[in-house]
PDB file of N, CA and C in Angstrom:
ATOM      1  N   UNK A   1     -24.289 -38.568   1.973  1.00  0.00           N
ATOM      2  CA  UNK A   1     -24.774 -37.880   3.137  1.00  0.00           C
ATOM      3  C   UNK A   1     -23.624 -37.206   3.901  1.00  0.00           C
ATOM      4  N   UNK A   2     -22.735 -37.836   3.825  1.00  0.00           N
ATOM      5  CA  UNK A   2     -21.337 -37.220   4.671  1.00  0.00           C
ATOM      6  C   UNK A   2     -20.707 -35.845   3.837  1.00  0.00           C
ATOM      7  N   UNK A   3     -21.392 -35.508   2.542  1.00  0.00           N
ATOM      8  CA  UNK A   3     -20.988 -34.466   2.352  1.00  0.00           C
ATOM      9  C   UNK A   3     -21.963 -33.745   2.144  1.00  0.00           C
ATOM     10  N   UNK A   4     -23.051 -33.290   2.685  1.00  0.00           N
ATOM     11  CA  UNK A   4     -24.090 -32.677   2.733  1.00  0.00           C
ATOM     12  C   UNK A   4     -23.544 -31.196   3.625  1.00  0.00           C
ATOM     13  N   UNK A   5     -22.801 -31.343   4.125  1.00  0.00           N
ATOM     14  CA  UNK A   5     -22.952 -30.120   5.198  1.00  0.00           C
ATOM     15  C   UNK A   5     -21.022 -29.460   4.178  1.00  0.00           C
ATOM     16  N   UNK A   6     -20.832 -29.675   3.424  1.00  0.00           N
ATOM     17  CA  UNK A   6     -19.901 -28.901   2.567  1.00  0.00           C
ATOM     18  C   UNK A   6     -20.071 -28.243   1.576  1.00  0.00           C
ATOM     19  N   UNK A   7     -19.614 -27.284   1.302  1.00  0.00           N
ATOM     20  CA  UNK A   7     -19.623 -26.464  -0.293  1.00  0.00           C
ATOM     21  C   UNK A   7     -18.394 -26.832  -1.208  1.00  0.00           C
ATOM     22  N   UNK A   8     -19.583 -26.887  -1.712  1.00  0.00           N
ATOM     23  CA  UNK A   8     -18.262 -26.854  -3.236  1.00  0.00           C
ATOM     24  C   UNK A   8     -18.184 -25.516  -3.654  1.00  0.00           C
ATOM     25  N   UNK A   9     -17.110 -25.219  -4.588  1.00  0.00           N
ATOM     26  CA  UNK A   9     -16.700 -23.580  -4.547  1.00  0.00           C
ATOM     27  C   UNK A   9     -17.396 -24.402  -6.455  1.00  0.00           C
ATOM     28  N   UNK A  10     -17.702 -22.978  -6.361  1.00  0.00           N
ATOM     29  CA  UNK A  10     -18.551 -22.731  -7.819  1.00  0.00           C
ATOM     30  C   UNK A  10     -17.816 -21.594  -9.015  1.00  0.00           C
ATOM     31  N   UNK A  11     -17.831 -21.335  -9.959  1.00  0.00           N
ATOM     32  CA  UNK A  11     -17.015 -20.596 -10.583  1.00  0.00           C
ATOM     33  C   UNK A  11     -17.523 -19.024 -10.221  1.00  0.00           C
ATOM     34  N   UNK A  12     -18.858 -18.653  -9.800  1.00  0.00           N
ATOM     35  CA  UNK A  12     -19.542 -17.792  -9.131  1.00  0.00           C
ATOM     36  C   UNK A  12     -18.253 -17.530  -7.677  1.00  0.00           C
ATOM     37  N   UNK A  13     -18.497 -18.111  -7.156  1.00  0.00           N
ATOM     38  CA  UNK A  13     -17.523 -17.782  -5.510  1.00  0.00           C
ATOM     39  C   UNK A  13     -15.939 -17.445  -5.799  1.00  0.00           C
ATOM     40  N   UNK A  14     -15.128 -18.365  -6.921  1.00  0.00           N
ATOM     41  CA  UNK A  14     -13.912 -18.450  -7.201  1.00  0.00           C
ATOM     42  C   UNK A  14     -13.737 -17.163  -7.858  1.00  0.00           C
ATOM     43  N   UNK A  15     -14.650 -16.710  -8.926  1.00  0.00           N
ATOM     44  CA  UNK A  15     -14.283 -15.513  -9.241  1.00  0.00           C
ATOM     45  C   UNK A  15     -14.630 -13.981  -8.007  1.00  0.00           C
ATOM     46  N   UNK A  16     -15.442 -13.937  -7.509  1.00  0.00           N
ATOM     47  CA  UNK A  16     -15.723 -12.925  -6.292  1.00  0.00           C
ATOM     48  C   UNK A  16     -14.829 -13.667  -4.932  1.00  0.00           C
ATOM     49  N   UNK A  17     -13.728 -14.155  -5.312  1.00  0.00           N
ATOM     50  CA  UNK A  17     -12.643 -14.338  -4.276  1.00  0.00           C
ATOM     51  C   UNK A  17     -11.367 -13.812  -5.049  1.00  0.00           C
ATOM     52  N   UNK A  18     -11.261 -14.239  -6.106  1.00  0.00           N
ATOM     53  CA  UNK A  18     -10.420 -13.394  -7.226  1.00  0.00           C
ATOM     54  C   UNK A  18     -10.549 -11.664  -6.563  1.00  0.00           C
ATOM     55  N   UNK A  19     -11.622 -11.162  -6.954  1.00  0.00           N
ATOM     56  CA  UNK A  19     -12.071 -10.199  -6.776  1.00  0.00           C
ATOM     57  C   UNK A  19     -11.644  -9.301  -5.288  1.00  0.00           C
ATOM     58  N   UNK A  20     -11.909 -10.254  -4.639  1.00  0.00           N
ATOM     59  CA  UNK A  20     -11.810  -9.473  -2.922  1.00  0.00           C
ATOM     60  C   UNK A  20     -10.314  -9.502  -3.147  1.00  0.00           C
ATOM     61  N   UNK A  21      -9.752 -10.524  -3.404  1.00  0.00           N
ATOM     62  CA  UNK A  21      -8.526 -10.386  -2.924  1.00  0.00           C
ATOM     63  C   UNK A  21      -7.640  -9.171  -3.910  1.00  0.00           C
ATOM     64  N   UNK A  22      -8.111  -8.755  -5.105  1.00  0.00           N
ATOM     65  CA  UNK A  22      -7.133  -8.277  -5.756  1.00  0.00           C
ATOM     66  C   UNK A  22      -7.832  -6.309  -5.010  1.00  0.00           C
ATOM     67  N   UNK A  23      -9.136  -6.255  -4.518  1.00  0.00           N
ATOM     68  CA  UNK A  23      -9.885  -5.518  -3.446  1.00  0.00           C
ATOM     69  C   UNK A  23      -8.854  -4.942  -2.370  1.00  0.00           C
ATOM     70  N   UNK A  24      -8.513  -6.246  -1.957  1.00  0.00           N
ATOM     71  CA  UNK A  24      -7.710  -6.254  -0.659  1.00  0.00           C
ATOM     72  C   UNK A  24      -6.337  -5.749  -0.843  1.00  0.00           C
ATOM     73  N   UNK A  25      -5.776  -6.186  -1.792  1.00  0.00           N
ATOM     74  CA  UNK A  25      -4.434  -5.630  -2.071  1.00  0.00           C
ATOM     75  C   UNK A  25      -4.704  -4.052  -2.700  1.00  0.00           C
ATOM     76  N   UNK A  26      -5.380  -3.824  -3.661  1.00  0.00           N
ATOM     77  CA  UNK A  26      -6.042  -2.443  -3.602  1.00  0.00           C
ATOM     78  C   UNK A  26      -5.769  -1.521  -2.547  1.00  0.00           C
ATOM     79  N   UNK A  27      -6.848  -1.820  -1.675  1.00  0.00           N
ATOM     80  CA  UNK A  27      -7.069  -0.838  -0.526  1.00  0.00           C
ATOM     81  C   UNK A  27      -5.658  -1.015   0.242  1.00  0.00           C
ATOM     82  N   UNK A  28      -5.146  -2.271   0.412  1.00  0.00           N
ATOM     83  CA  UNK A  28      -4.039  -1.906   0.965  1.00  0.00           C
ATOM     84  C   UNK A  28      -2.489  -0.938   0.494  1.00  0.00           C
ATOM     85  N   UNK A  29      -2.692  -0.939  -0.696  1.00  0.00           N
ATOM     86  CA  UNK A  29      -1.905  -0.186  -1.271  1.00  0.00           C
ATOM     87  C   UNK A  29      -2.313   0.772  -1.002  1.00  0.00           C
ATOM     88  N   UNK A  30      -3.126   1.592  -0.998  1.00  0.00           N
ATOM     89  CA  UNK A  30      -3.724   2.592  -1.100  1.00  0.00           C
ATOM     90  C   UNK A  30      -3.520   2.973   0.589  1.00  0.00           C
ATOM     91  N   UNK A  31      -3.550   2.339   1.296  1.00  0.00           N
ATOM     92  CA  UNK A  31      -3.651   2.397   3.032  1.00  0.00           C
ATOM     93  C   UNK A  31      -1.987   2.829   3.119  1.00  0.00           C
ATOM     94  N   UNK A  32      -1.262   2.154   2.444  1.00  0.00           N
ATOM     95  CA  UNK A  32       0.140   2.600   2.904  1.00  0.00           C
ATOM     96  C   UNK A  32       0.470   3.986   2.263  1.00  0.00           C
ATOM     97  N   UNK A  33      -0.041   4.338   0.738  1.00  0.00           N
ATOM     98  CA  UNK A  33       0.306   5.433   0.586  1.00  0.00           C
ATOM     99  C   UNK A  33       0.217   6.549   1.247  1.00  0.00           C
ATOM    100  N   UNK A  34      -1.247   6.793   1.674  1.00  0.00           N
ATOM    101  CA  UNK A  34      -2.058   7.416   2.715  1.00  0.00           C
ATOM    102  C   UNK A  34      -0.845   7.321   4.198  1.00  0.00           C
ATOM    103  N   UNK A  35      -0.755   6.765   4.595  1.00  0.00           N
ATOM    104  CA  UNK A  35       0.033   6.451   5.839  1.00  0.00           C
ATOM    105  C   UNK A  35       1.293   7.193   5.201  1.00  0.00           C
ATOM    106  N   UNK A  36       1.899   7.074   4.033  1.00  0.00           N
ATOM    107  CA  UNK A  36       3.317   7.793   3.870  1.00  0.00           C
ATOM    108  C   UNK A  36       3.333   9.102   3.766  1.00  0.00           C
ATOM    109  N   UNK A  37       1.693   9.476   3.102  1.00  0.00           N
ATOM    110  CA  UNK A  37       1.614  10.898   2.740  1.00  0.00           C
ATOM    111  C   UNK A  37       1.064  11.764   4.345  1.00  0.00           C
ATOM    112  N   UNK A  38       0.746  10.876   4.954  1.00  0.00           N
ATOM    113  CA  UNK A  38       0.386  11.501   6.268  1.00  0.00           C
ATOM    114  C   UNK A  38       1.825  11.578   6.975  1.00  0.00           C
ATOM    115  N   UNK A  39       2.884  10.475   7.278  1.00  0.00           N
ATOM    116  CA  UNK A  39       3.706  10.956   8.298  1.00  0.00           C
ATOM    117  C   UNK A  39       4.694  11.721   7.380  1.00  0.00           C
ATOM    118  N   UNK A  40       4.857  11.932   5.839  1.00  0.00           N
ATOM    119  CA  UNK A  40       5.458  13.316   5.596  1.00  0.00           C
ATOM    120  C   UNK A  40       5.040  14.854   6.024  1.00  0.00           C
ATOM    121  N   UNK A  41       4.297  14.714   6.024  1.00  0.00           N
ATOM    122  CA  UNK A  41       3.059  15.879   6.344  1.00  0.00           C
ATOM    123  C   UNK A  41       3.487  16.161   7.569  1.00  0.00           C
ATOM    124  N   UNK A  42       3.132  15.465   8.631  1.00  0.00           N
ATOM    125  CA  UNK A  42       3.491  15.670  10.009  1.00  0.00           C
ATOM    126  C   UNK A  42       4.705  15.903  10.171  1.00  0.00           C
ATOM    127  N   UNK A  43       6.140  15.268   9.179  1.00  0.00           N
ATOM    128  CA  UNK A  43       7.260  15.995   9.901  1.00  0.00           C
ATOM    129  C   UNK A  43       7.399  17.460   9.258  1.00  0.00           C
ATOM    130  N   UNK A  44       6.703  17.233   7.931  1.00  0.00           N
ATOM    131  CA  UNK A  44       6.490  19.242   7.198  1.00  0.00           C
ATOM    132  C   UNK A  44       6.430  19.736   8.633  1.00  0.00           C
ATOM    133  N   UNK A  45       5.088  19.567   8.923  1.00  0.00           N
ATOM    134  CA  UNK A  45       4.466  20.486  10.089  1.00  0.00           C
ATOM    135  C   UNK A  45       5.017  20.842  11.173  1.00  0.00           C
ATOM    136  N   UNK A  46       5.637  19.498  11.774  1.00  0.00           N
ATOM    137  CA  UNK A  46       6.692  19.447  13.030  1.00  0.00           C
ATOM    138  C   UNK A  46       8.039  20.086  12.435  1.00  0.00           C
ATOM    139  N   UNK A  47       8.421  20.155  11.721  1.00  0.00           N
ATOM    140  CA  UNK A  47       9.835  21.222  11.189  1.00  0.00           C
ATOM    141  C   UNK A  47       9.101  22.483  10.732  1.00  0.00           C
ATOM    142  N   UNK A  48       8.252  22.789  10.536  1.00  0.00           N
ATOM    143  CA  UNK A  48       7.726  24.511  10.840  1.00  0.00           C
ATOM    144  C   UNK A  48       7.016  24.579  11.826  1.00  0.00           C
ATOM    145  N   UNK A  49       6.914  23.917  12.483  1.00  0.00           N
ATOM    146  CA  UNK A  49       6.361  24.401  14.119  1.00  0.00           C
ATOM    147  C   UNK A  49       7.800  25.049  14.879  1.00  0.00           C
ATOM    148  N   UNK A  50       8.923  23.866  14.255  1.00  0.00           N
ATOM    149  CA  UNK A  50       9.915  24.015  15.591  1.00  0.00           C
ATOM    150  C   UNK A  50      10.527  25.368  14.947  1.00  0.00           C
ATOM    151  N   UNK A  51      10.378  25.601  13.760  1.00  0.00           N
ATOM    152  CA  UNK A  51      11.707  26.308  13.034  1.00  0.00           C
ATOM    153  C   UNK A  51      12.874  26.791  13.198  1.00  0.00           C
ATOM    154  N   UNK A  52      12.985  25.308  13.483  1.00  0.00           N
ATOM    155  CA  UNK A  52      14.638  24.650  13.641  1.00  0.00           C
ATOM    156  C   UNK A  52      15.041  23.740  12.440  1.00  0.00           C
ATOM    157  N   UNK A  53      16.474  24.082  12.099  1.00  0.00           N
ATOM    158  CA  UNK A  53      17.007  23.233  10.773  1.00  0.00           C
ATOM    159  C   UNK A  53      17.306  21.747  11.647  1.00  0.00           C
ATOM    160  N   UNK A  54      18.084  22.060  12.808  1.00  0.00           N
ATOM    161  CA  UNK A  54      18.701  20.852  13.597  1.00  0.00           C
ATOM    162  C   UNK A  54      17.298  19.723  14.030  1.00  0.00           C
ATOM    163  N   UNK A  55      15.813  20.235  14.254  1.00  0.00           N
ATOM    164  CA  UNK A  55      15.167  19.160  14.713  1.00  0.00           C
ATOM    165  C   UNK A  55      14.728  18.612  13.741  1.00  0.00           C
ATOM    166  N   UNK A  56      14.754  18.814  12.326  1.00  0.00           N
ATOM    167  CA  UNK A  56      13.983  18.262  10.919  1.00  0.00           C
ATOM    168  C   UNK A  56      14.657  16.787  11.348  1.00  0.00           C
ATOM    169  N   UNK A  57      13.526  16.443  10.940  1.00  0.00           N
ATOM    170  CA  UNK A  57      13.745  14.485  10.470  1.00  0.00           C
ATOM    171  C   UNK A  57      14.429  14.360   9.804  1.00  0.00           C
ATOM    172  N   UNK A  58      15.286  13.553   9.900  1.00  0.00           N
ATOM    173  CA  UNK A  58      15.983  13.203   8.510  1.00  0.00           C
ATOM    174  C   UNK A  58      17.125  14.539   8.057  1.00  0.00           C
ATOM    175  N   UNK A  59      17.767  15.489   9.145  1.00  0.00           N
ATOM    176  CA  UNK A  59      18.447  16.173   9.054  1.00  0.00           C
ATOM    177  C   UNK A  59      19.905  16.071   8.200  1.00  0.00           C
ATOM    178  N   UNK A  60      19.693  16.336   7.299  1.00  0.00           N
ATOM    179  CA  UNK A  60      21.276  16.001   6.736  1.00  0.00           C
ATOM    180  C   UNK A  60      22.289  17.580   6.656  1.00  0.00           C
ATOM    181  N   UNK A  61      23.418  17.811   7.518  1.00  0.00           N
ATOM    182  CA  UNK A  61      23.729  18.979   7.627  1.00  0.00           C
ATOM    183  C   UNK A  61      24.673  18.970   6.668  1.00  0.00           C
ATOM    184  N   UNK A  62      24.329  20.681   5.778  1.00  0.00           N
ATOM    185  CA  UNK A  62      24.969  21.221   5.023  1.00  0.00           C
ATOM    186  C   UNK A  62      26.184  21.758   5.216  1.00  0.00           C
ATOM    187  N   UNK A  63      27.680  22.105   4.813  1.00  0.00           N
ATOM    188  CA  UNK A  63      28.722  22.505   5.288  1.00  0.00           C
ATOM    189  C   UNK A  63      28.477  23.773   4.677  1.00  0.00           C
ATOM    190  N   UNK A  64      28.019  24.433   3.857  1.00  0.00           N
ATOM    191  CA  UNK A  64      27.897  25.765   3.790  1.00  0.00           C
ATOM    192  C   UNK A  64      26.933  26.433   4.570  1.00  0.00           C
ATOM    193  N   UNK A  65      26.056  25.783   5.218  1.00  0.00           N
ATOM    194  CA  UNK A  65      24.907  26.086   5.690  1.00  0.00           C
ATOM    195  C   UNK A  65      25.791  26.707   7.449  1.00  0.00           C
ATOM    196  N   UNK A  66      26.338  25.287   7.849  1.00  0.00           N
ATOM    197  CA  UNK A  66      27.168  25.467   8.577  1.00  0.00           C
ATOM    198  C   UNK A  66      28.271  27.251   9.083  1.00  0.00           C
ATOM    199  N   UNK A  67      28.598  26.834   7.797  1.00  0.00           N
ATOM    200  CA  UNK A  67      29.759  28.450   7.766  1.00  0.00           C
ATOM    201  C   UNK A  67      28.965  29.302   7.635  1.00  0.00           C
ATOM    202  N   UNK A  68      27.720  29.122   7.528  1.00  0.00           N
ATOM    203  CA  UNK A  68      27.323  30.809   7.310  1.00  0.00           C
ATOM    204  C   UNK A  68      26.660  30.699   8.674  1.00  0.00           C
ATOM    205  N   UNK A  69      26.137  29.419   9.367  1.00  0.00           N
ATOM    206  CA  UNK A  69      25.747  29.742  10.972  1.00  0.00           C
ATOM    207  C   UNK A  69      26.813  30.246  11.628  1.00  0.00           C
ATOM    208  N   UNK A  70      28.392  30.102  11.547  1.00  0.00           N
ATOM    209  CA  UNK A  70      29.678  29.988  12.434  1.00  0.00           C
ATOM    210  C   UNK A  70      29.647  32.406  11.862  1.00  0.00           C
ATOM    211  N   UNK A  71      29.827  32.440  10.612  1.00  0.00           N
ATOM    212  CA  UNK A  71      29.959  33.593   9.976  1.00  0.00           C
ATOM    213  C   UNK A  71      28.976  34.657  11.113  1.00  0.00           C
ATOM    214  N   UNK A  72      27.794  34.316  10.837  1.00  0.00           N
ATOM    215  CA  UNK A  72      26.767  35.224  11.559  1.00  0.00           C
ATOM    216  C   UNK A  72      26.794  35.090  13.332  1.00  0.00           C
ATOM    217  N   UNK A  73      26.971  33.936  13.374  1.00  0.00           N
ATOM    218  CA  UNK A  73      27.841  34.195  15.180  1.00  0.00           C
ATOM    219  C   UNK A  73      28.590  34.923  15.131  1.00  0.00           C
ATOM    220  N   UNK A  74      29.641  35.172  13.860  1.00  0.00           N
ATOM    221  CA  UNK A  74      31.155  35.955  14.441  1.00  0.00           C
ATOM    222  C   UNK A  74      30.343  37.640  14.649  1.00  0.00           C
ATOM    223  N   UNK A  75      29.920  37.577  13.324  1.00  0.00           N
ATOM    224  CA  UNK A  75      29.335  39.040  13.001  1.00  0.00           C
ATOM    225  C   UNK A  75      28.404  39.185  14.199  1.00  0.00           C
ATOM    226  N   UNK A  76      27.651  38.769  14.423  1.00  0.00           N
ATOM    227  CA  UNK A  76      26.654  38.985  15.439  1.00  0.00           C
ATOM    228  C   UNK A  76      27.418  39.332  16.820  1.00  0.00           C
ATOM    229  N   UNK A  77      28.738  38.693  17.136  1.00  0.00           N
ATOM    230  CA  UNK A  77      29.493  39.068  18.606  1.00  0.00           C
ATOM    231  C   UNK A  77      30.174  40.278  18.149  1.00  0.00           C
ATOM    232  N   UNK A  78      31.205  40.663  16.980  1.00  0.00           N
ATOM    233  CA  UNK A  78      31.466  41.952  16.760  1.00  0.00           C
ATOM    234  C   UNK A  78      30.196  42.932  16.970  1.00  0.00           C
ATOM    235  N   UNK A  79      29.441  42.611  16.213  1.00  0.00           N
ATOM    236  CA  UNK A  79      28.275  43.814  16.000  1.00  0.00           C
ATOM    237  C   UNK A  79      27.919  44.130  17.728  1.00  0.00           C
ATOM    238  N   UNK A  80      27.830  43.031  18.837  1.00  0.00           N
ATOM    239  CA  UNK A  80      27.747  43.394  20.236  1.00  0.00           C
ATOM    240  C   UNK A  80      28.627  44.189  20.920  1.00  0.00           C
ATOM    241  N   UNK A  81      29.974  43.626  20.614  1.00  0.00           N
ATOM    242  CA  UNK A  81      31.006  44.422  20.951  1.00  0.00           C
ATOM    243  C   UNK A  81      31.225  45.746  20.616  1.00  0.00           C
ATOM    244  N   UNK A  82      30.763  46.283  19.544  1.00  0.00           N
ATOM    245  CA  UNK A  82      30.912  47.386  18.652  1.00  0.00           C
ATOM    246  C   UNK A  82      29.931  48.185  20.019  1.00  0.00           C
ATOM    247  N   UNK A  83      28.304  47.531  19.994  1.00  0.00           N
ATOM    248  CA  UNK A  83      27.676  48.590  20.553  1.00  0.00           C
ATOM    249  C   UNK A  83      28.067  49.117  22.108  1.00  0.00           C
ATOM    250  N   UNK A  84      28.854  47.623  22.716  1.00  0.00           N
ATOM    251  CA  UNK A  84      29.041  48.117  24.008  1.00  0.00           C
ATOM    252  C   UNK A  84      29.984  48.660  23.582  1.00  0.00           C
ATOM    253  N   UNK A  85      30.848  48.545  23.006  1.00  0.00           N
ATOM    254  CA  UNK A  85      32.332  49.789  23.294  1.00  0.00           C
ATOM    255  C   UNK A  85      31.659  51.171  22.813  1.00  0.00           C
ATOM    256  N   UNK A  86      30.562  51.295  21.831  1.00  0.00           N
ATOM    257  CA  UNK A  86      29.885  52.339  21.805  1.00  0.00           C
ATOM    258  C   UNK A  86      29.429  53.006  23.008  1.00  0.00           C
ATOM    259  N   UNK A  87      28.882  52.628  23.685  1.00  0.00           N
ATOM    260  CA  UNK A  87      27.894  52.841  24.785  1.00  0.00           C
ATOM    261  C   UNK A  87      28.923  53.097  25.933  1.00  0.00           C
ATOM    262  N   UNK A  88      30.300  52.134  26.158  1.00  0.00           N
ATOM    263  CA  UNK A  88      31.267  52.796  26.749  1.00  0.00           C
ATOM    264  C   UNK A  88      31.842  54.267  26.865  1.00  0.00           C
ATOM    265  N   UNK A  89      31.969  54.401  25.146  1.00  0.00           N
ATOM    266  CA  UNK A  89      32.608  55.649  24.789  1.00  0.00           C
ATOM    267  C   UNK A  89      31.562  57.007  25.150  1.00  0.00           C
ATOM    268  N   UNK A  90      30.215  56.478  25.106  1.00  0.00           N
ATOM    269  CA  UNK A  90      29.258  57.782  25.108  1.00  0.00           C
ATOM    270  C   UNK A  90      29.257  57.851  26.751  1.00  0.00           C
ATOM    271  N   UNK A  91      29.699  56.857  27.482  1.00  0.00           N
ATOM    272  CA  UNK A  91      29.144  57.528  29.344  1.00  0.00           C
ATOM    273  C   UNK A  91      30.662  57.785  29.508  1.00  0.00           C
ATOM    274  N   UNK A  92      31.768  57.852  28.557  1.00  0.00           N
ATOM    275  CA  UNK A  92      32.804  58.146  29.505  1.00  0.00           C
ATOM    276  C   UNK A  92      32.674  59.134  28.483  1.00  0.00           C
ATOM    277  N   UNK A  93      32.477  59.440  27.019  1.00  0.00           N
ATOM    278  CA  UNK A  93      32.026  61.207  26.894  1.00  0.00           C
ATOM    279  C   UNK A  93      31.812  62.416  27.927  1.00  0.00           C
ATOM    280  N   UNK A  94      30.167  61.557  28.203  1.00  0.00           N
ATOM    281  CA  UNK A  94      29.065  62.117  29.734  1.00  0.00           C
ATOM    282  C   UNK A  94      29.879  62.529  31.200  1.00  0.00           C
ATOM    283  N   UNK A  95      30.905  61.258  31.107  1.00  0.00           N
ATOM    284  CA  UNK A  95      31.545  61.454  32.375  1.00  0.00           C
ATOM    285  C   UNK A  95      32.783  62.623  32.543  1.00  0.00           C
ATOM    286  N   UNK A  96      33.012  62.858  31.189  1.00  0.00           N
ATOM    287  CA  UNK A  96      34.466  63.676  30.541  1.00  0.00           C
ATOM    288  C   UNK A  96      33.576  64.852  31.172  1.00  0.00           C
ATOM    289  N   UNK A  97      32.563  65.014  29.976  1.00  0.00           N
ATOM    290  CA  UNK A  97      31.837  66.629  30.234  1.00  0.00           C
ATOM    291  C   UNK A  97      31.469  67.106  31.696  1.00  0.00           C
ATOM    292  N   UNK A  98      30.959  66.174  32.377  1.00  0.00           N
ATOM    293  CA  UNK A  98      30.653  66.576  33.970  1.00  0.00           C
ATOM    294  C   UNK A  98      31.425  66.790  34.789  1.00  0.00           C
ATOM    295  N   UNK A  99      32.786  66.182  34.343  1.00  0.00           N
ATOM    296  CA  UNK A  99      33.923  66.678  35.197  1.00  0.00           C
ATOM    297  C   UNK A  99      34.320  67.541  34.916  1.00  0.00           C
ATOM    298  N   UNK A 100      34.250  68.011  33.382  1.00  0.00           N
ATOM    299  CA  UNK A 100      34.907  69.476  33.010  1.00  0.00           C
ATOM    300  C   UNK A 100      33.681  70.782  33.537  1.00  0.00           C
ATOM    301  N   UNK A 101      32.537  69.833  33.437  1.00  0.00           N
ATOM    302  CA  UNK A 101      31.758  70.780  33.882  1.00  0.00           C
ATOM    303  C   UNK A 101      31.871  70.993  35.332  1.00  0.00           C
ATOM    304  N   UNK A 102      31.959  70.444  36.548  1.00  0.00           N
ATOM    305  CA  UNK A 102      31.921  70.676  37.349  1.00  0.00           C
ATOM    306  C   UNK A 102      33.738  71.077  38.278  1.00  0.00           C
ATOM    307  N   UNK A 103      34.342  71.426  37.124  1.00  0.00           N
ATOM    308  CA  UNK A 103      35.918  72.330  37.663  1.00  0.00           C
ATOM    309  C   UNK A 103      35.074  73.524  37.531  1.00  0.00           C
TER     310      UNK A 103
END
């Protein structure tokens, strides 16, 4: 009578516990992949949203990548300089002619 209110596990239950559990590890595998393939995704997305090299996750900086950012600064401040000393030379042209024009 004192064991009336217990189960005995049956080869029926032992095997559909087999079952769940190898279920369980299943889906959980499957839950983490999902989870890895999602937060790659999101930093894809978040590094072409920003399109910035410096905010990527996991940034590992290139030294050639580097010299050609330092290169195109240089070029980019000549190429400024060029236009203002251009733009110099054409109003003191303007300014040449108006004075000759106005002797």
């Amino acid at each position: 009578m004192w064991n009336a209110g217990r189960e005995t596990s049956s080869p029926g239950t032992e095997l559909s516990k087999n079952q769940a559990k190898k279920e369980k590890e299943r889906l959980i595998k499957e839950l983490q992949l999902i989870t890895e393939e999602s937060n790659d995704l999101r930093d894809r997305l978040r590094f072409l949203t920003d399109r910035s090299m410096k905010n990527r996750p996991h940034f590992r900086p290139n030294p050639y990548y580097e010299d050609l950012e330092r290169m195109e600064e240089a070029v980019m401040s000549i190429l400024h300089n060029l236009e203002m000393n251009t733009e110099v030379h054409e109003n003191n042209h303007k300014l040449k002619k108006e004075i000759t024009f106005s002797r």
